[in-house]
N, C-alpha and C. Protein backbone atom coordinates (compact mmCIF):
# COMPACT_ATOMS: atom_id res chain seq x y z
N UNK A 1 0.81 -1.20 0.00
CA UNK A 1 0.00 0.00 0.00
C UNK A 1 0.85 1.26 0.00
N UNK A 2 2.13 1.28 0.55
CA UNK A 2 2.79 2.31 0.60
C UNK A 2 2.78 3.10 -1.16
N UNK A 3 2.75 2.36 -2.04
CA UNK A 3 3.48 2.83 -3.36
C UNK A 3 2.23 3.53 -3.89
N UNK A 4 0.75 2.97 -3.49
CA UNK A 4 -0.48 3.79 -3.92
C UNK A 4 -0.64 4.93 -3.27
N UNK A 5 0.03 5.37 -1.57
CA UNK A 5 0.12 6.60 -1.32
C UNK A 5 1.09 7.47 -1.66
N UNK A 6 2.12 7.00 -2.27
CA UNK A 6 3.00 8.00 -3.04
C UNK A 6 2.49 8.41 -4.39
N UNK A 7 2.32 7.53 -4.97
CA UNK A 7 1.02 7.75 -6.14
C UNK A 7 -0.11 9.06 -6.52
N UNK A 8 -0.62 8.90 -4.84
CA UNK A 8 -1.24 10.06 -5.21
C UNK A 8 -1.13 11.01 -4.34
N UNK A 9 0.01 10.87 -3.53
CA UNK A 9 0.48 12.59 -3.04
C UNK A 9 1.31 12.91 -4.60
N UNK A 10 1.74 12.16 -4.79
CA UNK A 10 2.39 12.65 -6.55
C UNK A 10 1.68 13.66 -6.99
N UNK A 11 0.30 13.05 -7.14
CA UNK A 11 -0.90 13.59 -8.22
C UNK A 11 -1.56 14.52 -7.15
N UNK A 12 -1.73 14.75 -6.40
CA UNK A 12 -2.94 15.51 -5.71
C UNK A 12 -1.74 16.68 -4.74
N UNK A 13 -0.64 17.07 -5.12
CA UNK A 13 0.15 18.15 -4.74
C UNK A 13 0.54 18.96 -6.03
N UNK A 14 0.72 19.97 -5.16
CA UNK A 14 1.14 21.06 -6.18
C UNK A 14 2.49 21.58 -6.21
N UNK A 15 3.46 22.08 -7.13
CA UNK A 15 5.05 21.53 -7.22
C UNK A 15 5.54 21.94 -5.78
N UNK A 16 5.10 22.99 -4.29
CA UNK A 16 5.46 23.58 -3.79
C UNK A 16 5.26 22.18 -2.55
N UNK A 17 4.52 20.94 -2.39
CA UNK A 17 4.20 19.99 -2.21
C UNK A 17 3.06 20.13 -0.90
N UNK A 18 2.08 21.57 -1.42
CA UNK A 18 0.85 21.62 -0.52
C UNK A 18 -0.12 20.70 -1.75
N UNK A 19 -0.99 19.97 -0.49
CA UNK A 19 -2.34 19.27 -0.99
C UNK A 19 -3.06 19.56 -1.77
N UNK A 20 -3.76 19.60 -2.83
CA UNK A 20 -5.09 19.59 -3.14
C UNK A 20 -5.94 19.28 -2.25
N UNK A 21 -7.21 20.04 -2.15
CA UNK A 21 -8.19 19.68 -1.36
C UNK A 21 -9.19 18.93 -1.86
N UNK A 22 -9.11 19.73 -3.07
CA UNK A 22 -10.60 19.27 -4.27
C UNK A 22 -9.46 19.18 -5.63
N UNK A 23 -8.85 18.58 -6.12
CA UNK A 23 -7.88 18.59 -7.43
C UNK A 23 -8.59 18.37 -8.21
N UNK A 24 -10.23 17.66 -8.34
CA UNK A 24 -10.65 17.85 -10.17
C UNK A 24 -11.67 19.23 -10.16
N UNK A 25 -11.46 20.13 -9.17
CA UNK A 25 -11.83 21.35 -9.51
C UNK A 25 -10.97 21.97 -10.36
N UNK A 26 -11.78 23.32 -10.89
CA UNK A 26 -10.83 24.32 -11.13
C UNK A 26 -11.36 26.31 -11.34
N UNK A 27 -10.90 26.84 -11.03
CA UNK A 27 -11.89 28.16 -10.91
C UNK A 27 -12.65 28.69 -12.16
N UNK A 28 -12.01 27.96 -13.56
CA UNK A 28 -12.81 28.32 -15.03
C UNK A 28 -14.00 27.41 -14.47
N UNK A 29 -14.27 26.33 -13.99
CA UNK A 29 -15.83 25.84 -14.03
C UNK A 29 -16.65 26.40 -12.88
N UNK A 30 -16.30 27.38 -11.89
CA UNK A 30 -16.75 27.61 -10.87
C UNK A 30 -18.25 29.05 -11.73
N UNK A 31 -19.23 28.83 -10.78
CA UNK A 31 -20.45 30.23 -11.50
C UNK A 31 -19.98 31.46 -11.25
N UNK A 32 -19.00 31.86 -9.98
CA UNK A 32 -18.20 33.01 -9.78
C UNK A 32 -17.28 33.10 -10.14
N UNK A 33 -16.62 32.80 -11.26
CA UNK A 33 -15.44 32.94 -12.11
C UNK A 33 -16.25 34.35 -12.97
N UNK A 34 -14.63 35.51 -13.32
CA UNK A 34 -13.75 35.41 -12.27
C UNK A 34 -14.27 36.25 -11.04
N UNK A 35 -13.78 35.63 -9.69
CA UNK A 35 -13.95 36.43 -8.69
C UNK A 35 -13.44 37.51 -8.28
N UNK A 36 -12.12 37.79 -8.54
CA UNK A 36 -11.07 39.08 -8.43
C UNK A 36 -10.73 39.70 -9.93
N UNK A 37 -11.02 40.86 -9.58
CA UNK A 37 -10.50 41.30 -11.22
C UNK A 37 -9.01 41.25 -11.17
N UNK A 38 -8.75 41.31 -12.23
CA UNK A 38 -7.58 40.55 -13.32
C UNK A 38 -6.96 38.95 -12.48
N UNK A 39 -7.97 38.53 -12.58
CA UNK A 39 -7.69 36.79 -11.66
C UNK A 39 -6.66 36.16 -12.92
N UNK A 40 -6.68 36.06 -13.98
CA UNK A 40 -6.22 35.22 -14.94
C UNK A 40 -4.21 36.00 -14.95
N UNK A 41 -4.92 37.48 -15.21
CA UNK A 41 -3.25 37.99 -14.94
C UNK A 41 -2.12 38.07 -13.79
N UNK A 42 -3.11 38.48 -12.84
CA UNK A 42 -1.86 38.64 -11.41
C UNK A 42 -1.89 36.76 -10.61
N UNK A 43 -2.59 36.29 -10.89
CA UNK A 43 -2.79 34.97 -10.00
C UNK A 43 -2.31 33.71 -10.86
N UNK A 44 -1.45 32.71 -10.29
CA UNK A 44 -1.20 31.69 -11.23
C UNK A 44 -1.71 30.82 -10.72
N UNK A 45 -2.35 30.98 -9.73
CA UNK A 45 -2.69 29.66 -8.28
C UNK A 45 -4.20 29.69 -8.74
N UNK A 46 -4.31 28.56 -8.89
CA UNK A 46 -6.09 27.82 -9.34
C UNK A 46 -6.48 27.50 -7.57
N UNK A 47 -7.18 28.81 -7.20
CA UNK A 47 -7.73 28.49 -5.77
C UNK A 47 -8.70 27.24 -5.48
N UNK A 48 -9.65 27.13 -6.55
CA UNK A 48 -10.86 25.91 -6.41
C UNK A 48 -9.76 25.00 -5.94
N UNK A 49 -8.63 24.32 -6.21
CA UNK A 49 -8.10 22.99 -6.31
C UNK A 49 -7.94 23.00 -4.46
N UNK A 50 -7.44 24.45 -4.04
CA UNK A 50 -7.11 24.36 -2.66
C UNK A 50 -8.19 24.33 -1.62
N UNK A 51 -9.74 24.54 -2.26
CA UNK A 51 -10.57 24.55 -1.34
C UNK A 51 -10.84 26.05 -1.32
N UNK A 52 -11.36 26.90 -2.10
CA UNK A 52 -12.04 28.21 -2.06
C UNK A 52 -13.62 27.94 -1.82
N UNK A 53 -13.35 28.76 -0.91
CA UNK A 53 -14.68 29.01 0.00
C UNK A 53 -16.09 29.72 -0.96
N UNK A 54 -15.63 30.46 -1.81
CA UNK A 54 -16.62 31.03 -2.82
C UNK A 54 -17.07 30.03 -3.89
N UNK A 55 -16.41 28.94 -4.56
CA UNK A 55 -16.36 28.10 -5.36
C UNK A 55 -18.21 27.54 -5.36
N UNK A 56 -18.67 27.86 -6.24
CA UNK A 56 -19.81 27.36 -6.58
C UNK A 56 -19.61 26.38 -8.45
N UNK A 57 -20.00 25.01 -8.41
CA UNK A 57 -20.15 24.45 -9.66
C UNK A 57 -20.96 24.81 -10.54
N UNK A 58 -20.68 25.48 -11.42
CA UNK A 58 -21.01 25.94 -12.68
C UNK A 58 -21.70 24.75 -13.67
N UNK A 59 -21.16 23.69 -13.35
CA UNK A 59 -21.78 22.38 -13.89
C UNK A 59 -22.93 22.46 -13.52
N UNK A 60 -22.69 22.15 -12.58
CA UNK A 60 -23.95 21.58 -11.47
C UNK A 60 -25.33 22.62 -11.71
N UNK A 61 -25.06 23.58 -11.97
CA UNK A 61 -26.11 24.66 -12.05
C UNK A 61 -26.95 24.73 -13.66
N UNK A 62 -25.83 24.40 -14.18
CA UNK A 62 -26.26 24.07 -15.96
C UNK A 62 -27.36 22.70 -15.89
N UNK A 63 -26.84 21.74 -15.27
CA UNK A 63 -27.72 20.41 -15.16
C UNK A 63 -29.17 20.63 -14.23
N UNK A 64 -28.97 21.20 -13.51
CA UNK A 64 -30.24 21.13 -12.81
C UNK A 64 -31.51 22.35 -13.19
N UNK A 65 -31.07 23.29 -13.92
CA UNK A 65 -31.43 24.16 -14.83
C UNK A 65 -32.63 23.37 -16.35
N UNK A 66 -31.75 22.43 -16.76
CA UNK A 66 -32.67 21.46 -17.72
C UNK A 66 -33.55 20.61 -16.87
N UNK A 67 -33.27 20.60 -15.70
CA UNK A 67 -34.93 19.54 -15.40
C UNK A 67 -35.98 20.13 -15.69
């Protein structure tokens, strides 16, 4: 079991080797994108992945919209 938890601290860190909280997020699918103006220019850090508190699914809102 050891080699499946290196595995995915591999995959679920970021090069600085903090966690992902949520890693198949990301702030382009969030409904409050963007939240800070000029988010795309001054910021390189994809907050959704770390657990942003504002993060609402943009998916999720498209799907339940067609029922």
């Amino acid at each position: 079991m050891k080699h499946a938890k290196e595995i995915t601290d591999a995959i679920f860190k970021d090069p600085d080797g903090v966690v992902y909280k949520y890693p198949n997020r990301t702030c382009k699918d969030c409904s409050n994108y963007p939240c800070m103006k000029d988010m795309d220019s001054v910021f390189s850090s994809d907050f959704a992945k770390y657990g942003c508190t504002k993060y609402k699914d943009y998916t999720w809102k498209i799907n339940s919209s067609k029922r």
